[in-house]
Protein backbone atom coordinates (compact mmCIF):
# COMPACT_ATOMS: atom_id res chain seq x y z
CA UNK A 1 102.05 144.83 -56.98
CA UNK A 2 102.81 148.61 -57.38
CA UNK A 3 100.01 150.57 -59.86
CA UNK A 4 99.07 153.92 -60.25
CA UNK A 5 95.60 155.18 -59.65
CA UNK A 6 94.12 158.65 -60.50
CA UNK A 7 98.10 159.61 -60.08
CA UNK A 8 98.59 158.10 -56.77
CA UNK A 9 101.08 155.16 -55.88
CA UNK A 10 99.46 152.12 -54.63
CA UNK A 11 100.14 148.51 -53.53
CA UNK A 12 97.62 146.11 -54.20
CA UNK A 13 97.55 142.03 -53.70
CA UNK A 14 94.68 142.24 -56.41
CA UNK A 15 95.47 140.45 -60.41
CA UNK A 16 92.36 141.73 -62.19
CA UNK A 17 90.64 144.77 -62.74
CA UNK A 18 87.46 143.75 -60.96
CA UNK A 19 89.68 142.41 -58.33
CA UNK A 20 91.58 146.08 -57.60
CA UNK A 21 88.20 147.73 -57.98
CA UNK A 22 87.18 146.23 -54.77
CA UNK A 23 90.14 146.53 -53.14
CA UNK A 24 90.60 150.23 -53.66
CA UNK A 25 86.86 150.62 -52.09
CA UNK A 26 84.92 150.84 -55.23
CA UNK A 27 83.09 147.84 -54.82
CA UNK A 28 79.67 147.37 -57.29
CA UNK A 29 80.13 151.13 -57.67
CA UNK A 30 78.91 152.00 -61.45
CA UNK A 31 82.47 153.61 -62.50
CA UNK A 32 84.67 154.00 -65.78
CA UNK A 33 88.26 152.82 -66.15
CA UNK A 34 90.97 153.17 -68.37
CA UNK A 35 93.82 151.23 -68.05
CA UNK A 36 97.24 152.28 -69.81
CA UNK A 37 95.00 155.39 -71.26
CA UNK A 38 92.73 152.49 -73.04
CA UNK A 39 89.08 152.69 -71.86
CA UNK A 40 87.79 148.96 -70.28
CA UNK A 41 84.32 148.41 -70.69
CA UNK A 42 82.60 146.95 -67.29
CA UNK A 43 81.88 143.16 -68.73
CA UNK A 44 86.19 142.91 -69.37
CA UNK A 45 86.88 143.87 -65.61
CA UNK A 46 87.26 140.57 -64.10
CA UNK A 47 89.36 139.30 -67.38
CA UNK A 48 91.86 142.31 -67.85
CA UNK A 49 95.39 141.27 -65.72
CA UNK A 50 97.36 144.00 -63.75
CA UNK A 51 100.75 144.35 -64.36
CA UNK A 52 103.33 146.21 -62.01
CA UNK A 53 103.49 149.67 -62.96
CA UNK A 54 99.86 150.01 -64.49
CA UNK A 55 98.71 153.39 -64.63
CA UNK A 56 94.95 153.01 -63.67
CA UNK A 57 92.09 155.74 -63.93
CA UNK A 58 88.86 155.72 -62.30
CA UNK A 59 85.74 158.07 -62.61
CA UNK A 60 82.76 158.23 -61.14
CA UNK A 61 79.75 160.09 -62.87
CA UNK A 62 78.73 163.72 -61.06
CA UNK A 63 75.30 164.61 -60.25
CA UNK A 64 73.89 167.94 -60.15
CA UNK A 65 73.93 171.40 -62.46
């Protein structure tokens, strides 16, 4: 299926949330996501479906000053 992540176009095989996270190379990484511009909370990952033509947003926290 076709989604969107941070604005790029990309195919994934994966039906979950949890399931794309690994597949895009985030693995156990400690990230936040919004999906459809609605924030989903780490425990809801492996629950929440994809759908073609998800827009999907993924941040990592910074370290530093």
């Amino acid at each position: 299926m076709q989604i969107t992540v941070n604005g790029t176009t990309h195919d994934l095989s994966a039906t979950t949330l949890a399931d794309a996270l690994k597949e895009l190379g985030y693995g156990d990484a400690r990230v936040a996501t919004a999906l459809n511009e609605a924030f989903i909370p780490a425990p809801s990952r492996a629950t929440t479906e994809l759908t073609q033509g998800d827009r999907l947003e993924v941040v990592a926290p910074m370290q530093g000053g």
